[in-house]
C-alpha atoms as a PDB file:
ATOM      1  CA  UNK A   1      55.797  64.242   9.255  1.00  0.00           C
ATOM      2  CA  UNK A   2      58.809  65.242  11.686  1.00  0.00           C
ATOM      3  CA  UNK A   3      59.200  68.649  10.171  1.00  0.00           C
ATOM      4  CA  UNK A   4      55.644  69.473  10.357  1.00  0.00           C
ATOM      5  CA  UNK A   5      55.349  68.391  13.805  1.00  0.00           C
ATOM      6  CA  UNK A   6      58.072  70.697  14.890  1.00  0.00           C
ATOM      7  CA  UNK A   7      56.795  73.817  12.766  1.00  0.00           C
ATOM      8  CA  UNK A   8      53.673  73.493  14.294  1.00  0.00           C
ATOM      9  CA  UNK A   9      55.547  73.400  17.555  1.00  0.00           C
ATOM     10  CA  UNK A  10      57.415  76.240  16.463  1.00  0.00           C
ATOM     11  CA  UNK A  11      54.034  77.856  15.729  1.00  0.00           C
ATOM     12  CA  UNK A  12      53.181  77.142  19.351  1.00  0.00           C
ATOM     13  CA  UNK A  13      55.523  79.592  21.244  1.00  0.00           C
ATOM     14  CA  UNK A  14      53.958  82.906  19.330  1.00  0.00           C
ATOM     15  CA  UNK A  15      50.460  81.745  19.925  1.00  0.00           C
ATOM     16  CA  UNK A  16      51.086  81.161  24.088  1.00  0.00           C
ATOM     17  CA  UNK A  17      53.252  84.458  23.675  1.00  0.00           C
ATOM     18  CA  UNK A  18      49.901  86.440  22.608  1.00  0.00           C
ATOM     19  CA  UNK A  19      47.554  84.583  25.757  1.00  0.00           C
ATOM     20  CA  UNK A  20      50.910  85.248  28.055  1.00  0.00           C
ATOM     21  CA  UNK A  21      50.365  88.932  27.071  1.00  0.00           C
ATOM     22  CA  UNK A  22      46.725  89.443  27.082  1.00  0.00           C
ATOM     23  CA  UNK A  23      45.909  87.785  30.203  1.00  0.00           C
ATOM     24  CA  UNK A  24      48.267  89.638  31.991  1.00  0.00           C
ATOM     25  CA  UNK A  25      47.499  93.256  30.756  1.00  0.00           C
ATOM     26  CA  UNK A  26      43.670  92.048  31.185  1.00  0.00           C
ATOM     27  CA  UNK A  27      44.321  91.682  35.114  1.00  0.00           C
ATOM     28  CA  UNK A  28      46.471  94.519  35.276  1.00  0.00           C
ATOM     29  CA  UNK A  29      44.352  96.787  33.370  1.00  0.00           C
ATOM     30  CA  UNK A  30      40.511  95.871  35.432  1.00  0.00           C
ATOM     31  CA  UNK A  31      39.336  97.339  38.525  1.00  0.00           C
ATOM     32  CA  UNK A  32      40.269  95.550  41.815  1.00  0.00           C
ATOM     33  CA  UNK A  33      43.447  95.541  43.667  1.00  0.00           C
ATOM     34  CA  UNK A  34      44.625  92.457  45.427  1.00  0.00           C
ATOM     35  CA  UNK A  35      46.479  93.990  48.401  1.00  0.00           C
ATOM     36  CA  UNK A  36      43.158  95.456  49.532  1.00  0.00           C
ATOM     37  CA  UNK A  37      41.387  92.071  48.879  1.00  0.00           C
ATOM     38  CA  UNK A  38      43.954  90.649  51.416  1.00  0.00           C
ATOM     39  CA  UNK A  39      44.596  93.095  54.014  1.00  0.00           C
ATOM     40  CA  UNK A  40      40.809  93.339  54.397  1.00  0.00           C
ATOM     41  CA  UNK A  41      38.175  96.094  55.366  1.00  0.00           C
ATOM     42  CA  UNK A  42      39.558  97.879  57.814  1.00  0.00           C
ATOM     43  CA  UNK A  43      42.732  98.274  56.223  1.00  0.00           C
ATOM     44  CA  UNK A  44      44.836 101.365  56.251  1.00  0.00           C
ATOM     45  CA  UNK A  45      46.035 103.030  53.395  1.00  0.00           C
ATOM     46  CA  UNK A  46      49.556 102.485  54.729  1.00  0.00           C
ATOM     47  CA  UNK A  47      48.839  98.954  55.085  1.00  0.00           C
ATOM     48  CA  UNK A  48      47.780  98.562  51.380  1.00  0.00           C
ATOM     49  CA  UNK A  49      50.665 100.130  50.037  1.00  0.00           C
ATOM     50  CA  UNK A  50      53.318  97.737  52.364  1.00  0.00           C
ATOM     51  CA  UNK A  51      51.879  94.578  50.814  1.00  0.00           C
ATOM     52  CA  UNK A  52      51.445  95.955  47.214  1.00  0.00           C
ATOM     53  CA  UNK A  53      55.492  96.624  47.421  1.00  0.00           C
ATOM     54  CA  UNK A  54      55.432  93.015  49.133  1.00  0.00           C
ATOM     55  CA  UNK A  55      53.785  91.276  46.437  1.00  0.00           C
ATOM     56  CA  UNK A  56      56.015  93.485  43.520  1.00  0.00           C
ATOM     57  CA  UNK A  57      52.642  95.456  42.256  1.00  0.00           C
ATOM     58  CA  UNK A  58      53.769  99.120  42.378  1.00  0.00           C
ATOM     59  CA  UNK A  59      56.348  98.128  39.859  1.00  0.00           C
ATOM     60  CA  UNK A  60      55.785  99.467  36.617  1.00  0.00           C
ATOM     61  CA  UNK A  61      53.742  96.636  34.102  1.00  0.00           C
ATOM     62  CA  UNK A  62      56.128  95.954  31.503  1.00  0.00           C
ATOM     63  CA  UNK A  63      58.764  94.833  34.623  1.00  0.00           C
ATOM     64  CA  UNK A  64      55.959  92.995  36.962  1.00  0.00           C
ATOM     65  CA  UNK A  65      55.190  90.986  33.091  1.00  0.00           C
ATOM     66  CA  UNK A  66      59.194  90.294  32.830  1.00  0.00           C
ATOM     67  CA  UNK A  67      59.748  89.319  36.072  1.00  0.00           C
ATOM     68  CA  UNK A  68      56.907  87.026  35.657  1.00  0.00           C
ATOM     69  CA  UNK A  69      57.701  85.585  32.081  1.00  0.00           C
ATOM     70  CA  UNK A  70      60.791  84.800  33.641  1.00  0.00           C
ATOM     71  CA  UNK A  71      60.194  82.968  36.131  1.00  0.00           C
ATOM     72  CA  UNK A  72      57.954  80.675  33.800  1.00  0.00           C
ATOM     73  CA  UNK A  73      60.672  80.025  31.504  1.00  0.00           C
ATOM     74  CA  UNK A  74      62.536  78.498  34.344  1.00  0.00           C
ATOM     75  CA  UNK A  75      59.650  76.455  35.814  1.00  0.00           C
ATOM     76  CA  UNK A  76      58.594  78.399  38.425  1.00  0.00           C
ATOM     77  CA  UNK A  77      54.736  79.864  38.611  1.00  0.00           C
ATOM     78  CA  UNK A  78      54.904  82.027  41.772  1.00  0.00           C
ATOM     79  CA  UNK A  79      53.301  82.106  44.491  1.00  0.00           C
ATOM     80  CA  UNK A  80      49.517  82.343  44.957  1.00  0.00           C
ATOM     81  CA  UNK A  81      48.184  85.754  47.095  1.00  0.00           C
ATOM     82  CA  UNK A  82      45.407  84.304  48.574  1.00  0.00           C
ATOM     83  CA  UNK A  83      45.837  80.545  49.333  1.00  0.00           C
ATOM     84  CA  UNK A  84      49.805  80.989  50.460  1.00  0.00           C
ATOM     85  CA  UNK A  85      51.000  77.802  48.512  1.00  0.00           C
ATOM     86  CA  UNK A  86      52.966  78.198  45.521  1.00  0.00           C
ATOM     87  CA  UNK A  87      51.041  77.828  42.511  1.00  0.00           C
ATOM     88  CA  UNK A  88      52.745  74.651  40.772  1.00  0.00           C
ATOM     89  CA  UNK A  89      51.744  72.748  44.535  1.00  0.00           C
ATOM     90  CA  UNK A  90      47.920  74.233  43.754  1.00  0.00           C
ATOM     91  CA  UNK A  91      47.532  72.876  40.383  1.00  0.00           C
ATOM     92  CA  UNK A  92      48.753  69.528  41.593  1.00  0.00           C
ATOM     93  CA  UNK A  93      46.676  69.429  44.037  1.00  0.00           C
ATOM     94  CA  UNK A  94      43.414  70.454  41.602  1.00  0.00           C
ATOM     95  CA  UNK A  95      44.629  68.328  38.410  1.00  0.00           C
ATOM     96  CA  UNK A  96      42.769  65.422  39.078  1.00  0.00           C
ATOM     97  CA  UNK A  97      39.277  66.464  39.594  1.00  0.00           C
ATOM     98  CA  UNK A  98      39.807  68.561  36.387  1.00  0.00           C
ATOM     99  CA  UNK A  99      41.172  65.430  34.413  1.00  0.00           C
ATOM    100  CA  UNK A 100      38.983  62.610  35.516  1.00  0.00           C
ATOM    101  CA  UNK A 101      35.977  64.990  34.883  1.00  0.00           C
ATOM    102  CA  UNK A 102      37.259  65.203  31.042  1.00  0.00           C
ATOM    103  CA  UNK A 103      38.178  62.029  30.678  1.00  0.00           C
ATOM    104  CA  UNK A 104      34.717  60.560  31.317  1.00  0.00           C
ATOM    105  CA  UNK A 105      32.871  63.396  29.532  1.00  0.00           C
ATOM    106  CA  UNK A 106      34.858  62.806  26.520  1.00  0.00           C
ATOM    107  CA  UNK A 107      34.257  59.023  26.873  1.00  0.00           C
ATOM    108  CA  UNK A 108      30.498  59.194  27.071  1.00  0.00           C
ATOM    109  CA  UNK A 109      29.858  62.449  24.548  1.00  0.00           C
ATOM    110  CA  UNK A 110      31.856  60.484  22.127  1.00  0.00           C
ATOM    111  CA  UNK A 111      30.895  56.984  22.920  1.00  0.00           C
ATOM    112  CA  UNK A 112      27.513  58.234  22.393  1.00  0.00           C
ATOM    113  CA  UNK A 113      27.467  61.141  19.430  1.00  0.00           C
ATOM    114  CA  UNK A 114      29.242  59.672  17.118  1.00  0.00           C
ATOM    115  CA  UNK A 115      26.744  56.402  16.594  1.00  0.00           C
ATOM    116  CA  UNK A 116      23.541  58.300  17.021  1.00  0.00           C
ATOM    117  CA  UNK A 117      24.992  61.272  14.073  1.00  0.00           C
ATOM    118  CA  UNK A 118      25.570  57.791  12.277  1.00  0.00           C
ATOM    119  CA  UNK A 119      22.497  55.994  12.105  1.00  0.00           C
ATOM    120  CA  UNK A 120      20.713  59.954  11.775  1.00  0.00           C
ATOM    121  CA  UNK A 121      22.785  60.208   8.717  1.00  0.00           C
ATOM    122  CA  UNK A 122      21.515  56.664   7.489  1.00  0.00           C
ATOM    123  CA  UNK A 123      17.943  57.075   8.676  1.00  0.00           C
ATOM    124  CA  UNK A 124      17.811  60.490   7.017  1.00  0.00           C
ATOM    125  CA  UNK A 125      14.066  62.160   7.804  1.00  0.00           C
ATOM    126  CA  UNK A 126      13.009  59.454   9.975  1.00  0.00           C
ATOM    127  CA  UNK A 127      12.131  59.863  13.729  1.00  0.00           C
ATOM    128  CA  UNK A 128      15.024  59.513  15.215  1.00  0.00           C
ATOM    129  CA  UNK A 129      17.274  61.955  12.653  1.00  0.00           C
ATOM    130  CA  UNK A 130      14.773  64.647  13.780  1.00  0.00           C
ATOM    131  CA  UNK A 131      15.120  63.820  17.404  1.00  0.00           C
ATOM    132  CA  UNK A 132      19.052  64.256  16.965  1.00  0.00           C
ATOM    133  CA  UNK A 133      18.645  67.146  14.990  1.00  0.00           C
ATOM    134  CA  UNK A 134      16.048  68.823  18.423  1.00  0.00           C
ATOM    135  CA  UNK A 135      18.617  67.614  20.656  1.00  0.00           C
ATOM    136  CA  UNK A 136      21.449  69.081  19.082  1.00  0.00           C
ATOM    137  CA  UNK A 137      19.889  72.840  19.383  1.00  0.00           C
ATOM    138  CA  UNK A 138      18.347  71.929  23.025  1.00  0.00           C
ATOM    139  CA  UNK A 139      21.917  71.307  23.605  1.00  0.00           C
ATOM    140  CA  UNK A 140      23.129  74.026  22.218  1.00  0.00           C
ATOM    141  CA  UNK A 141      20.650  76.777  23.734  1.00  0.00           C
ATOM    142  CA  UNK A 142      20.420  75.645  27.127  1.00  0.00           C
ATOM    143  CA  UNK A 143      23.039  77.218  29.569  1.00  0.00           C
ATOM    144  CA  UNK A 144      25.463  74.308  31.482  1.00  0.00           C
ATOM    145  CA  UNK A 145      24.518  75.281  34.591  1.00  0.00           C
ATOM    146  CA  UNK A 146      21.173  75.305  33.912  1.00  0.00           C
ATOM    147  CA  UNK A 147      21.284  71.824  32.862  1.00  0.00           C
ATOM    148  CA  UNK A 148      23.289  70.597  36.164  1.00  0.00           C
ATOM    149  CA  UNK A 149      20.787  71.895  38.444  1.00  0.00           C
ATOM    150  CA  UNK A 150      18.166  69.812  36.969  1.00  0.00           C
ATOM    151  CA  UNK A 151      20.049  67.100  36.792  1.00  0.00           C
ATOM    152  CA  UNK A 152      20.361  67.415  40.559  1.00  0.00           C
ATOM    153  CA  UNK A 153      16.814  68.079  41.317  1.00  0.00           C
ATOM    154  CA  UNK A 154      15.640  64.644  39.267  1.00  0.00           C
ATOM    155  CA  UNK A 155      18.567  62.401  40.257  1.00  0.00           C
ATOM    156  CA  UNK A 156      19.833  63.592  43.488  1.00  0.00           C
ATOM    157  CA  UNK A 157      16.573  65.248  45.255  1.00  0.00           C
ATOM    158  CA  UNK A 158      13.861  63.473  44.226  1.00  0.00           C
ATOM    159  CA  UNK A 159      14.848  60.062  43.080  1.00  0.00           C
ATOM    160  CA  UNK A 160      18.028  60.275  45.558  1.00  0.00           C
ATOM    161  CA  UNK A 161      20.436  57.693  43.291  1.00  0.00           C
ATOM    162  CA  UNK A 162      22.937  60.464  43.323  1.00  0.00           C
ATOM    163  CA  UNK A 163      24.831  62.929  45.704  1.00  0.00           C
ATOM    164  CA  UNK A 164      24.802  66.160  44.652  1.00  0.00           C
ATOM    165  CA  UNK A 165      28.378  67.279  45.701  1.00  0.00           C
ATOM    166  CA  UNK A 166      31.846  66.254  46.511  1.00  0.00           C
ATOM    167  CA  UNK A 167      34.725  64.417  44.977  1.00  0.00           C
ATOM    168  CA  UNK A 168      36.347  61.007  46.110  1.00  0.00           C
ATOM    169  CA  UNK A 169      39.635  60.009  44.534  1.00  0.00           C
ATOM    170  CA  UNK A 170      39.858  56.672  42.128  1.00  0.00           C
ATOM    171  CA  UNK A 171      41.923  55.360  43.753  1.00  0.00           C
ATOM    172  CA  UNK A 172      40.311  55.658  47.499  1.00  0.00           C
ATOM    173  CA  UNK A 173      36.933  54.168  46.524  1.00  0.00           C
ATOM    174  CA  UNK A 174      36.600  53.286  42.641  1.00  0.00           C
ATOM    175  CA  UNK A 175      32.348  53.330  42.727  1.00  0.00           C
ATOM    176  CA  UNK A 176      31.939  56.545  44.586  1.00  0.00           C
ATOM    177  CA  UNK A 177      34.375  58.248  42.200  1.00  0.00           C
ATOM    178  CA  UNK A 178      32.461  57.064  40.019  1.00  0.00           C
ATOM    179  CA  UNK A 179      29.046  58.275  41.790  1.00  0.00           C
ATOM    180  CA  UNK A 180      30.244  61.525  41.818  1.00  0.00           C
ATOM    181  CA  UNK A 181      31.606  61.491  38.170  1.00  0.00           C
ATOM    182  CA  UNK A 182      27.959  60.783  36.617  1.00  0.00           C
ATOM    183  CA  UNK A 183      25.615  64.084  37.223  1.00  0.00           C
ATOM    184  CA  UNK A 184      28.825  66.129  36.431  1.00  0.00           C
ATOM    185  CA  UNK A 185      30.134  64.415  33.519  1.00  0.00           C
ATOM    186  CA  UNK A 186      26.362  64.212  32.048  1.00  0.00           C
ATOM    187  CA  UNK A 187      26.340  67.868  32.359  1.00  0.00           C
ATOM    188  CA  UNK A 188      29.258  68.925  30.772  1.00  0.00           C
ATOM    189  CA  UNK A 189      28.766  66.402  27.732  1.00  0.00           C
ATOM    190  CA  UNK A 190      24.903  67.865  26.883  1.00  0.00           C
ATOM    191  CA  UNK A 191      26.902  70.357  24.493  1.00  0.00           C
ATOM    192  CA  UNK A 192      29.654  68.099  23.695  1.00  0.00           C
ATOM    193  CA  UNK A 193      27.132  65.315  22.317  1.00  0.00           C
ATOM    194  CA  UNK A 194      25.346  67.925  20.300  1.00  0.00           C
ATOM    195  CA  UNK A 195      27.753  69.203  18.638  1.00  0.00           C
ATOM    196  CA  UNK A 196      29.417  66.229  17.793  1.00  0.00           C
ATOM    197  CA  UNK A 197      26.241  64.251  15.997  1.00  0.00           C
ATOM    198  CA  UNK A 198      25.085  67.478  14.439  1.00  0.00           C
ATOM    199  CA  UNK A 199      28.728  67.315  12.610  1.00  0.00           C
ATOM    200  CA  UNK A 200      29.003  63.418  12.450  1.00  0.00           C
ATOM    201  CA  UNK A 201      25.427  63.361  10.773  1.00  0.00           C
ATOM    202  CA  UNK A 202      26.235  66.352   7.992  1.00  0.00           C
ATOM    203  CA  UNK A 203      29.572  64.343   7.200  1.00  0.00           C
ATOM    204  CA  UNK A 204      28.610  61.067   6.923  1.00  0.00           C
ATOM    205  CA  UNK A 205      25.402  62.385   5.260  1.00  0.00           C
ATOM    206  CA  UNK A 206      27.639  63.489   2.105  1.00  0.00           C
ATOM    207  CA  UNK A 207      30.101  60.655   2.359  1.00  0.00           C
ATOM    208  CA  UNK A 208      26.461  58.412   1.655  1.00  0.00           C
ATOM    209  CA  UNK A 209      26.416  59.919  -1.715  1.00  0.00           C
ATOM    210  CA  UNK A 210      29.999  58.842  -2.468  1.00  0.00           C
ATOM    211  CA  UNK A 211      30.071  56.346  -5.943  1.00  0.00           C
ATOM    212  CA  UNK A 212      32.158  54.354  -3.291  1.00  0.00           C
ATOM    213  CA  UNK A 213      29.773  53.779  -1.377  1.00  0.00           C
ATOM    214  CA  UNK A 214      26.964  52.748  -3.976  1.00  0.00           C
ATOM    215  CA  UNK A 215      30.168  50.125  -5.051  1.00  0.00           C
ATOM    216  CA  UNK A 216      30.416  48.841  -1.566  1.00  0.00           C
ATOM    217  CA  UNK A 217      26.799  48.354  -1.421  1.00  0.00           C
ATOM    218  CA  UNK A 218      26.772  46.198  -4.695  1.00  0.00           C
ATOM    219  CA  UNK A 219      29.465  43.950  -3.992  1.00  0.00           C
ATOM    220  CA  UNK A 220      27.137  42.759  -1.167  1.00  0.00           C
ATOM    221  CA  UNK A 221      28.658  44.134   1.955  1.00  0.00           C
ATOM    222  CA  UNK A 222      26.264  44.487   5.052  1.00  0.00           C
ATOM    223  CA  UNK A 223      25.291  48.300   5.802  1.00  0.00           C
ATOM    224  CA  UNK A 224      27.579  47.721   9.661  1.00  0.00           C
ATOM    225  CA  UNK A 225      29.946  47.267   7.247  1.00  0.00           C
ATOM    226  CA  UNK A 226      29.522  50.193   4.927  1.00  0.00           C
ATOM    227  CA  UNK A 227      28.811  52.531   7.513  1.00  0.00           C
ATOM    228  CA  UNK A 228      31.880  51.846   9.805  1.00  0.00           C
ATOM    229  CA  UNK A 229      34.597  51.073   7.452  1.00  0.00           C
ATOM    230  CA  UNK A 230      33.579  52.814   4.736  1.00  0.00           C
ATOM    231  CA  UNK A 231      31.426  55.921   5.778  1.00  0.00           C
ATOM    232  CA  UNK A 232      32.388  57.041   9.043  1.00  0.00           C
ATOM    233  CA  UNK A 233      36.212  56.194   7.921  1.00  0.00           C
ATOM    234  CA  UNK A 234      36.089  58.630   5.170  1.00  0.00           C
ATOM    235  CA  UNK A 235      33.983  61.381   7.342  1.00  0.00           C
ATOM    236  CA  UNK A 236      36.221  61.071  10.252  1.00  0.00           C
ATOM    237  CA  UNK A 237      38.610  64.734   9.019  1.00  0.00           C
ATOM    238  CA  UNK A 238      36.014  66.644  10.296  1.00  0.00           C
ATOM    239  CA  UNK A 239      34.629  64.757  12.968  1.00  0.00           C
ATOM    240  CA  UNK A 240      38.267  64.449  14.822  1.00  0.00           C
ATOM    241  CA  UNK A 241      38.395  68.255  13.858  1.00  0.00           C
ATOM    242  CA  UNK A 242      35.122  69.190  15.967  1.00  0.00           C
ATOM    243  CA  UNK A 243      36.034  67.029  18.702  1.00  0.00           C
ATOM    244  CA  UNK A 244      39.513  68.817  19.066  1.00  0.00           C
ATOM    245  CA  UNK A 245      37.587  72.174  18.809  1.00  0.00           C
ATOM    246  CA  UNK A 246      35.051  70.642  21.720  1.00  0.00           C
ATOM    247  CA  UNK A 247      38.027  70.977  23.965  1.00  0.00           C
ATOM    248  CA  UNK A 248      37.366  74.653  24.543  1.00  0.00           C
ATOM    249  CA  UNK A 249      34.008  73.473  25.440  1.00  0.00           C
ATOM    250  CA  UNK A 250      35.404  71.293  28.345  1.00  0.00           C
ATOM    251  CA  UNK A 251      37.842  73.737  29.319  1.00  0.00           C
ATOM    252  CA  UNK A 252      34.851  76.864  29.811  1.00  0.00           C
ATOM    253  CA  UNK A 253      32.349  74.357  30.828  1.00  0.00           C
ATOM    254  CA  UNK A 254      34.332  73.084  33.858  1.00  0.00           C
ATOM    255  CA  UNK A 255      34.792  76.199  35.751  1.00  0.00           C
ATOM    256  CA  UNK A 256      31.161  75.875  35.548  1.00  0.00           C
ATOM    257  CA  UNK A 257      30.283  72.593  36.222  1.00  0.00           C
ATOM    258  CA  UNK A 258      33.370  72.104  39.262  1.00  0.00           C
ATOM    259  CA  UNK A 259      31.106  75.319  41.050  1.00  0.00           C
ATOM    260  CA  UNK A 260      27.641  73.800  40.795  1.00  0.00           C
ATOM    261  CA  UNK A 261      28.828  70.217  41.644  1.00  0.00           C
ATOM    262  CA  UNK A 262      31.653  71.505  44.055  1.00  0.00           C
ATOM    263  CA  UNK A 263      34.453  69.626  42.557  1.00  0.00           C
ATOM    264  CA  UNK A 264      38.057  70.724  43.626  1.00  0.00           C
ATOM    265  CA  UNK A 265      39.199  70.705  40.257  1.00  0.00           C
ATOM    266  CA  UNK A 266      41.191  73.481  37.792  1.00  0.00           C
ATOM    267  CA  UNK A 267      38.005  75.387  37.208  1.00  0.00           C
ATOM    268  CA  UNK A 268      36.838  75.965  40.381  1.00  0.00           C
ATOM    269  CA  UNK A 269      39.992  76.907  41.612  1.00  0.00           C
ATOM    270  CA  UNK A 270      39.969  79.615  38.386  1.00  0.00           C
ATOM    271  CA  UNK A 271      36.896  80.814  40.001  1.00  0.00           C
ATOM    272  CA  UNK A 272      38.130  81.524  43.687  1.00  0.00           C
ATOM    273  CA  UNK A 273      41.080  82.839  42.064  1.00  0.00           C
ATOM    274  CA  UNK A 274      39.136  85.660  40.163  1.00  0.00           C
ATOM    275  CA  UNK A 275      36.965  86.719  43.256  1.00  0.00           C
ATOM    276  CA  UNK A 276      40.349  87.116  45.311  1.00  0.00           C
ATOM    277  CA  UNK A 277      42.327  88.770  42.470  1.00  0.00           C
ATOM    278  CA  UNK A 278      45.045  86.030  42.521  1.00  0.00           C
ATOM    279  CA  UNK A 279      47.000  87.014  39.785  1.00  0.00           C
ATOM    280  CA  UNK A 280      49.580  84.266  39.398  1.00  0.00           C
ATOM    281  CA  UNK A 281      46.975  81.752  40.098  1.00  0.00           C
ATOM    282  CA  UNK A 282      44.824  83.224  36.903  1.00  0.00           C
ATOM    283  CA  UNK A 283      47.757  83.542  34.642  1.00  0.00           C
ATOM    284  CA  UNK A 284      49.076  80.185  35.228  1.00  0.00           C
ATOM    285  CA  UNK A 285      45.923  78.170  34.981  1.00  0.00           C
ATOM    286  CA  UNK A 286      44.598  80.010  31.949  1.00  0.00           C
ATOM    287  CA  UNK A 287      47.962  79.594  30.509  1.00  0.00           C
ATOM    288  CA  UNK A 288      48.056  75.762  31.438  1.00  0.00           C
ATOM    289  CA  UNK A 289      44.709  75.139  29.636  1.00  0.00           C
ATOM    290  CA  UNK A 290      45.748  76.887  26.705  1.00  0.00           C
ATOM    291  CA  UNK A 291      48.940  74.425  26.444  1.00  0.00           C
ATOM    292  CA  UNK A 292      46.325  71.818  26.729  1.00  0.00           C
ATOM    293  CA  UNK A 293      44.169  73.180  23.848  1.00  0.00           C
ATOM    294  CA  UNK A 294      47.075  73.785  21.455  1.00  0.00           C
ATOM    295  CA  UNK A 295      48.979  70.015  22.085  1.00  0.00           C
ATOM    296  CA  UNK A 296      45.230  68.375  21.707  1.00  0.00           C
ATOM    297  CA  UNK A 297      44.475  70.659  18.225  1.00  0.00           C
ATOM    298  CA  UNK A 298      48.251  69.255  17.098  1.00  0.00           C
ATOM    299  CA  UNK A 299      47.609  65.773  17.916  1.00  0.00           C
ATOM    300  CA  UNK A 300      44.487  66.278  16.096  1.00  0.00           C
ATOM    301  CA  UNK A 301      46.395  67.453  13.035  1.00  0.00           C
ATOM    302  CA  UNK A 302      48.718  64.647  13.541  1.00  0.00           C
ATOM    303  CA  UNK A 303      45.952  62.099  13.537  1.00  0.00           C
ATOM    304  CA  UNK A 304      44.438  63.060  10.206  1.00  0.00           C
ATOM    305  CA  UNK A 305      46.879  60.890   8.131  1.00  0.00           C
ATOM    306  CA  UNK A 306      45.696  57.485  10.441  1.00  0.00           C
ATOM    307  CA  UNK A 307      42.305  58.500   8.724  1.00  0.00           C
ATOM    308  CA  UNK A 308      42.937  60.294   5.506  1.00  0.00           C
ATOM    309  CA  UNK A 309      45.298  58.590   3.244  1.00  0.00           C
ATOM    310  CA  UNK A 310      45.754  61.602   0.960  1.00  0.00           C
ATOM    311  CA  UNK A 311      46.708  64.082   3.551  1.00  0.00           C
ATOM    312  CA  UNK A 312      50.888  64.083   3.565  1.00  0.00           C
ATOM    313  CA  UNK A 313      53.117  66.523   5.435  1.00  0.00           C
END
């Protein structure tokens, strides 16, 4: 187990190596110039050119990337063009939003997908397998946003249960964090949910035909029992898998969700970064979620032996 934990960390440095590289060459290389984002308008040529040498971008790319690169290694992000703070203090600042937004849309989406793919799998062709099955490709068709604005037309105009904006921490006032958590959280986990029962239902759908599970059922054992310790146990490889994969979900949907339901998270900070060309803003927090997405696939990984006796490292 310890030596294929740290190949896979090994495995890790070429993989942030390759998003290091292409997200830098991807700003460099697009149209827009951040120098004349911040001196403005009526800026002067002249003017332009003073705070591109300022800010280090008439240096050629390969020595602006190992400048930058650099100064990672050692723990230290830059500073961000546009909001003047450096860009570890910014993250710090937007963390939370970001976090407590995927905490509870992992909570619910999972809390909720994984038994209704279960009893869809065990009520195969009834009513409520083919309402799973509609949900799953409403979920899947329907744009985030799209979703979040009707959530806030129902809950917030017209029944009023809900604001529509804003973000209070946990530990300020516990029930309007919690408030504000709901119509986002419900948005970003439409996708989540339906991709997780589509995949719960197929696997536990062929772990049903299992001779296990035919002896389980004749020794008597009540079908909780067979489908929980038996059935979803045996299907949960792929289920963890799709759930680690539904990060990447979280991660795109938020910059999303944060801008309709103004939440001061990671995402929406991505998003005012990319209008104002803030390079070491956008290479940090792009870099920072790809961290995230690599550790969670690896703990993933790692989890497969609690579920899968057979599976050794």
């Amino acid at each position: 187990m310890i030596d294929f934990i740290a190949r896979r960390l090994i495995a890790i440095i070429p993989v942030l190596a390759v998003v290091a590289i292409f997200v830098f060459l991807m700003l460099r290389l697009t149209p827009g110039d951040p120098a004349a984002v911040i001196a403005g308008d009526n800026a002067t040529s002249d003017q332009i050119a003073d705070i591109r040498n300022k800010l280090g971008l008439d240096e050629p790319i390969w020595s602006q990337f190992a400048i930058w690169i650099g100064n990672v290694l050692q723990g230290n992000f830059g500073e961000s063009f546009f909001f003047k703070k450096t860009v570890a203090e910014l993250i710090a600042q937007r963390v939370e939003p970001t976090l407590a937004l995927a905490i509870c849309t992992l909570l619910f989406a999972v809390s909720i997908s994984v038994p209704i793919g279960v009893m869809a799998a065990y009520r195969q062709g009834s009513l409520l397998d083919r309402a799973v099955m509609g949900f799953s490709v409403l979920g899947f068709s329907v744009p985030g946003f799209v979703i979040g604005y009707c959530l806030i037309y129902v809950f917030a105009i017209e029944l009023g249960w809900l604001p529509v904006q804003g973000y209070v921490r946990i530990g300020v006032n516990f029930w309007q964090f919690l408030e504000r958590m709901i119509l986002p959280s419900l948005t970003l986990s439409v996708g989540f949910v339906a991709l997780i029962s589509r995949i719960t239902r197929a696997s536990v759908l062929e772990v049903l035909n299992e001779d296990y599970i035919r002896t389980a059922r004749a020794k008597g054992l009540s079908n909780r029992v067979v489908l929980m310790r038996h059935a979803l146990r045996n299907a949960a490889v792929p289920i963890l898998t799709v759930i680690g994969l539904g990060i990447a979900i979280l991660i795109g949907g938020a910059v999303v969700t944060e801008s309709v339901f103004g939440l001061p998270g990671l995402g929406r900070l991505t998003v005012e970064a990319v209008l104002s060309r803030d390079f070491p803003t956008i290479q940090t927090v792009i870099l920072l979620f790809s961290v995230v997405y690599v550790v969670i696939n690896l703990l993933i990984d790692i989890s497969y032996t609690l579920f899968d006796p057979r599976i050794r490292y």
